[in-house]
Protein backbone atom coordinates (compact mmCIF):
# COMPACT_ATOMS: atom_id res chain seq x y z
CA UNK A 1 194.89 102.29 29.52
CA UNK A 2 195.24 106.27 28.84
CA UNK A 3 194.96 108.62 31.53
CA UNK A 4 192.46 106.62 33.68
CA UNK A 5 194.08 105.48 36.88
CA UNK A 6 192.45 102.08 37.67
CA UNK A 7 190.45 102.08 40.69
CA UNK A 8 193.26 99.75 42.60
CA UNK A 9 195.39 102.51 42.10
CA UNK A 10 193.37 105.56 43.58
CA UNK A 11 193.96 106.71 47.54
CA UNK A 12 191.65 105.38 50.08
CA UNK A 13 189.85 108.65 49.74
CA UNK A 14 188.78 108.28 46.08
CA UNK A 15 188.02 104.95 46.35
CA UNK A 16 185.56 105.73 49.10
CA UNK A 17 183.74 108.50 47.14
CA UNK A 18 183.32 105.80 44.27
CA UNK A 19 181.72 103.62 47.00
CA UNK A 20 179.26 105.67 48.36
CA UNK A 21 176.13 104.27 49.14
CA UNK A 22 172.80 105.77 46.85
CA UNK A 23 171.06 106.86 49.92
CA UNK A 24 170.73 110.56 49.36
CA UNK A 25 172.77 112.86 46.81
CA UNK A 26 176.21 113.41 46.79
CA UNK A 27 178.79 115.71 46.55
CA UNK A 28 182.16 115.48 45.85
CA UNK A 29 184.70 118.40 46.17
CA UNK A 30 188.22 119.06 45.34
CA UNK A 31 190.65 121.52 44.20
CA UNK A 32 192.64 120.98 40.89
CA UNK A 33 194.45 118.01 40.16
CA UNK A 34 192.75 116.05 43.20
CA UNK A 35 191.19 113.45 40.73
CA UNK A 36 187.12 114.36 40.57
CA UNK A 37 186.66 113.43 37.15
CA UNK A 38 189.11 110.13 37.56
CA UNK A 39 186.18 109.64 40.66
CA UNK A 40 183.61 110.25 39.24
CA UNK A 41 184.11 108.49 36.10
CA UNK A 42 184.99 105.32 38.32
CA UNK A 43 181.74 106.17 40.38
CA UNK A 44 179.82 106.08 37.22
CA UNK A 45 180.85 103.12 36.16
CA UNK A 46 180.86 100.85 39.84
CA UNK A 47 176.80 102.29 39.39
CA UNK A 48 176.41 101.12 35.97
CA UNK A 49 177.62 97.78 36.48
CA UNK A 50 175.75 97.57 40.09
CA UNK A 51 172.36 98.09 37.94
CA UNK A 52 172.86 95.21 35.29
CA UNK A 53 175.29 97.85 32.88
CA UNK A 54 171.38 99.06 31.61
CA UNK A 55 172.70 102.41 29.28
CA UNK A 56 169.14 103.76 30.33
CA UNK A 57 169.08 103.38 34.00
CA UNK A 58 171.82 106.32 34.74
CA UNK A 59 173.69 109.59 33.12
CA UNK A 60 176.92 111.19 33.50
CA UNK A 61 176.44 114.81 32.68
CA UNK A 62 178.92 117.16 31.33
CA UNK A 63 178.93 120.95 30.86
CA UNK A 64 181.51 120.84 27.84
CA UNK A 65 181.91 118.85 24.49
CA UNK A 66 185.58 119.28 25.01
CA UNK A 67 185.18 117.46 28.52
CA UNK A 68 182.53 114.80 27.27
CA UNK A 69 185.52 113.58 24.89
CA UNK A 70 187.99 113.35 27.24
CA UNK A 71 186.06 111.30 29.46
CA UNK A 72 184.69 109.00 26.10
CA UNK A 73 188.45 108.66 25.16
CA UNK A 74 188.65 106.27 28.55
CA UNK A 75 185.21 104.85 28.36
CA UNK A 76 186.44 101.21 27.18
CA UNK A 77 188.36 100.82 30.62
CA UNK A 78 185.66 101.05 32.52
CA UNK A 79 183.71 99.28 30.18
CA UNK A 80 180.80 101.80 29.62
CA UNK A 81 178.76 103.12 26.48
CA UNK A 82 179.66 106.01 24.64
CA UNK A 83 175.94 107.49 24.37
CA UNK A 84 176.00 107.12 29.14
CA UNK A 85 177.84 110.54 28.93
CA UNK A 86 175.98 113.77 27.17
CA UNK A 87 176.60 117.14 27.82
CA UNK A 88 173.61 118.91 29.57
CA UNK A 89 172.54 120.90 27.15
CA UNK A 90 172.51 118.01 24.11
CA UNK A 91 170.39 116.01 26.62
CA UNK A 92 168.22 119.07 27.42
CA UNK A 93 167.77 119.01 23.47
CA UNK A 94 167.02 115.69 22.81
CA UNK A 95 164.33 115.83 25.86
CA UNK A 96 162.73 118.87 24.01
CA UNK A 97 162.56 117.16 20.72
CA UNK A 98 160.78 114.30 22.53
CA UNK A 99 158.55 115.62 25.05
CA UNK A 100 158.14 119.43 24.33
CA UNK A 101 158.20 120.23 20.16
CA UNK A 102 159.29 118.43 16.97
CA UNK A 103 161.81 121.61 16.41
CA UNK A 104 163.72 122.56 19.24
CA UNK A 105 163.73 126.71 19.53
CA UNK A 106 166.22 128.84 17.49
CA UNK A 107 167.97 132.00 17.92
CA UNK A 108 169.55 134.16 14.90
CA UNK A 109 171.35 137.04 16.47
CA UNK A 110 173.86 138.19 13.49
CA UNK A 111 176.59 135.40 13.35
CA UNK A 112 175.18 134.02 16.45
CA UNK A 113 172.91 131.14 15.36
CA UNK A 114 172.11 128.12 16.59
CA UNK A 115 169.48 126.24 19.30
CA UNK A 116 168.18 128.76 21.93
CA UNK A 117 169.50 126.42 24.72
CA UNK A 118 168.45 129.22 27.05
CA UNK A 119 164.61 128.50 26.17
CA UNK A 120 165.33 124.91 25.82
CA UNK A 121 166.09 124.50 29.64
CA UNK A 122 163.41 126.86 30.38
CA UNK A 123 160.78 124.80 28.71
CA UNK A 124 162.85 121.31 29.72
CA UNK A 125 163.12 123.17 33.44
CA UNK A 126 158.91 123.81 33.71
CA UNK A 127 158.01 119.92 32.25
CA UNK A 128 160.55 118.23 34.72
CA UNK A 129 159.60 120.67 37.45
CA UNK A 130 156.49 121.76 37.00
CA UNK A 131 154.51 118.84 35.57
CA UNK A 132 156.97 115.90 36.67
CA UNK A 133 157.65 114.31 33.07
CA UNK A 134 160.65 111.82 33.42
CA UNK A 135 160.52 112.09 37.17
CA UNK A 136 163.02 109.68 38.79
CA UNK A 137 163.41 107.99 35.54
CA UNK A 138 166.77 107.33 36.31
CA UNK A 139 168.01 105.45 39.05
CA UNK A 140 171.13 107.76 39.08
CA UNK A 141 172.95 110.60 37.29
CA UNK A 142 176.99 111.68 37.68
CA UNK A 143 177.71 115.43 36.79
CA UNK A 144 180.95 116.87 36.63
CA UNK A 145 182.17 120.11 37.16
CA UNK A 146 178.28 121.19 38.77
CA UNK A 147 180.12 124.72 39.69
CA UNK A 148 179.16 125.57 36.06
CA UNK A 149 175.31 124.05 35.95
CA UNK A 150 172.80 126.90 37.20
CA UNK A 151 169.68 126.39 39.83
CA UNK A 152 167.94 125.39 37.27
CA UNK A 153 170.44 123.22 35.51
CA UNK A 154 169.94 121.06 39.61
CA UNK A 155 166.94 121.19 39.57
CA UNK A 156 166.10 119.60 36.04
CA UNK A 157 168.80 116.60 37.25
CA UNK A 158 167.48 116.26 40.72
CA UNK A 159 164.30 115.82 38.77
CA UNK A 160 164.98 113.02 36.62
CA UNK A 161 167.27 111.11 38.42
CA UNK A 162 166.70 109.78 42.26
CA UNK A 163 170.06 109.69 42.76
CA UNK A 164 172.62 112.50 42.06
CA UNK A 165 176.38 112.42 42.37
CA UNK A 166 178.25 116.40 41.93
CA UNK A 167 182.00 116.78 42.01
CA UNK A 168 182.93 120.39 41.76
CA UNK A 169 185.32 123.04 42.82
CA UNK A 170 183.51 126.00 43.38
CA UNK A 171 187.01 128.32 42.84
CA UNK A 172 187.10 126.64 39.30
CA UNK A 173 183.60 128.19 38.09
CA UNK A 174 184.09 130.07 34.54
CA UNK A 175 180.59 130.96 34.30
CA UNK A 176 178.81 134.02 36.07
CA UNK A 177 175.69 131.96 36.51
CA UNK A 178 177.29 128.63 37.59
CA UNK A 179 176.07 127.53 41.16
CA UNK A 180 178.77 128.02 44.38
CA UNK A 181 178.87 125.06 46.37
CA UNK A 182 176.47 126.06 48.94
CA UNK A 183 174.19 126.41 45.50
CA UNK A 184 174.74 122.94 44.57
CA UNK A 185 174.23 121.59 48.23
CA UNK A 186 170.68 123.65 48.54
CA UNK A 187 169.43 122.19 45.44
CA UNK A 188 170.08 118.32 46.42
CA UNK A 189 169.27 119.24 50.03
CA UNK A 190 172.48 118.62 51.75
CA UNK A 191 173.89 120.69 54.54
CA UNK A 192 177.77 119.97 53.29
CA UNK A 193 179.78 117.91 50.82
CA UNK A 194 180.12 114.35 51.27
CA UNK A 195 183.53 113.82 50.47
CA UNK A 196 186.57 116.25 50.02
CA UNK A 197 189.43 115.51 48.02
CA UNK A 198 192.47 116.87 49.69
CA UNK A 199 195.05 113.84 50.15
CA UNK A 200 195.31 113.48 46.17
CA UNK A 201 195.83 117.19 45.44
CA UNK A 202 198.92 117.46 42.96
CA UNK A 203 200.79 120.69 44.25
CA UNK A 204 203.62 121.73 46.07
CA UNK A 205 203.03 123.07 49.49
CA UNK A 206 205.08 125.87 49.38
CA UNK A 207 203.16 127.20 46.14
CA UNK A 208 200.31 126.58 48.21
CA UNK A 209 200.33 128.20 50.80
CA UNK A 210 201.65 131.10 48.69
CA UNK A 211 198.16 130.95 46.23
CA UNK A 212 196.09 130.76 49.79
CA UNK A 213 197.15 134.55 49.91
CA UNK A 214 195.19 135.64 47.23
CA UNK A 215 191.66 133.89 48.47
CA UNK A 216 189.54 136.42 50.05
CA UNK A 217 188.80 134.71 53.57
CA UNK A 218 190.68 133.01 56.24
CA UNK A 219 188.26 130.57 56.10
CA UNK A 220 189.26 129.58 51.86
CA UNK A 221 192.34 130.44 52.78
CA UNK A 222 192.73 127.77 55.64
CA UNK A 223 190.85 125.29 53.39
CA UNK A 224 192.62 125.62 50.38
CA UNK A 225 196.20 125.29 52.86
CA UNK A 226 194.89 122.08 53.78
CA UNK A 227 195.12 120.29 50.61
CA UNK A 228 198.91 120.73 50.69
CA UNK A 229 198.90 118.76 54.25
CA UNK A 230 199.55 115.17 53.04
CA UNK A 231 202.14 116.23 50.37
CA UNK A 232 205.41 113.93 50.91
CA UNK A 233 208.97 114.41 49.00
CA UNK A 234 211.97 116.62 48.49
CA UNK A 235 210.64 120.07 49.86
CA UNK A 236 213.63 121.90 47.71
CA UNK A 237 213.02 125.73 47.18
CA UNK A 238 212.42 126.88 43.94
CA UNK A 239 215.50 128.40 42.23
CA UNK A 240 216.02 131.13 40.23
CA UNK A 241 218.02 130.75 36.93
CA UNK A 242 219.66 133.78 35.04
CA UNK A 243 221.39 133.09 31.41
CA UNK A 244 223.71 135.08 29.59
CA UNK A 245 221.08 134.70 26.69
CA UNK A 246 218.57 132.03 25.00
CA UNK A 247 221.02 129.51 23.96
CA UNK A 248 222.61 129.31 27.25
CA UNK A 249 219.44 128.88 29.16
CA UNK A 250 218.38 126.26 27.04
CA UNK A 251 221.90 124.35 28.06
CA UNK A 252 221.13 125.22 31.72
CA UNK A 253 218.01 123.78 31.65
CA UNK A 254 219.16 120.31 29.51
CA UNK A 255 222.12 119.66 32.69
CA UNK A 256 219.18 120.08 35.09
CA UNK A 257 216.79 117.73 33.29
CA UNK A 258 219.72 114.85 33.46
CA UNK A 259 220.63 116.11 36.66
């Protein structure tokens, strides 16, 4: 087994969001390092298997290729098909291709060519939406990182699937258009998250409540101080090393590695 911690391993608060029931969407926050793709991934699987392992009854959506093959690299442990996880916008494709046009659209701007995926979801967006084609057709989809999916991005998977688990972290959003959590909860129709991952989050609380500064209301700020409350070890303060030059630090730091 690689990176994936087996499910007899995770905290009684990832092993319930794996568990939760279908009734209703779900969403799953956490800060960095609290485990939401190690969930989510488990959650996947526990609803493939629950539905007779069928490849076609669910999805777990990605927003990356670089994240799709990180989660495929631990797909054999939880025994589940390589072609269950797709990055939105390859799936978006595929569904063009299959219910919209033969040729998917195509933008040449300079350098810049490739699939318009920008009209894709448009046109994918008004046939799921608008004229219910693939409605429900899956009993369940998982997305990861859904702070980086749009409105419409929801709305297509809320669409297709009658089931929808998010995990996000609305403070790790790279994209302008990317949905805040409040976003995410309008679109699946819930008035908060379902689970929030705070006991697993891998961080010192000193250097926590330090970062907490730099949010831009009490309210984040008390949040994101939270995740730090179950931390247990050696509290130590950090310490600051000065060298005479390279070689010596280099020494320094090899006494305090066997240390």
């Amino acid at each position: 087994m690689g990176w994936l911690v087996p499910y007899s391993s995770l905290t009684p608060e990832q092993q319930q969001a794996v568990m939760l029931p279908l009734e209703g969407h779900r969403v799953i926050v956490g800060g960095p390092g609290a485990g939401k793709t190690l969930v989510l991934l488990h959650r996947y699987s526990y609803l493939f298997q629950l539905h007779g392992s069928d490849p076609a009854v669910g999805k777990l959506f990605v927003f990356t290729t670089t994240l799709k093959d990180f989660i495929r690299s631990a797909l054999t442990d939880v025994d589940v098909p390589e072609d269950c996880v797709s990055t939105f916008d390859k799936w978006c494709a595929d569904f063009y291709r299959e219910h919209v046009g033969r040729s998917v659209p195509w933008r040449q701007d300079g350098k810049a060519r490739g699939p318009d995926f920008a009209a894709i979801r448009s046109a994918v967006h008004e046939a799921v939406v608008q004229r219910g084609v693939m409605k429900g057709k899956y009993t369940f989809a998982v997305v990861d990182e859904g702070q980086d999916l749009t409105t419409q991005a929801m709305e297509i998977i809320a669409g297709v699937a009658r089931h929808v688990t998010v995990a996000m972290d609305g403070k790790q959003q790279l994209y302008d258009e990317g949905l805040a959590e409040d976003g995410v909860l309008g679109v699946l129709g819930l008035r908060r998250q379902n689970v929030s991952l705070v006991s697993a989050f891998r961080c010192n609380p000193m250097v926590t409540a330090l970062a907490a500064n730099f949010l831009d209301s009490e309210a984040k700020r008390e949040e994101f101080r939270r995740q730090a409350k179950n931390a247990v070890g050696d509290r130590q303060k950090p310490i600051l090393l000065v060298t005479a030059d390279y070689e010596d630090e280099k020494a320094r730091i090899a006494d305090l590695i066997r240390t």
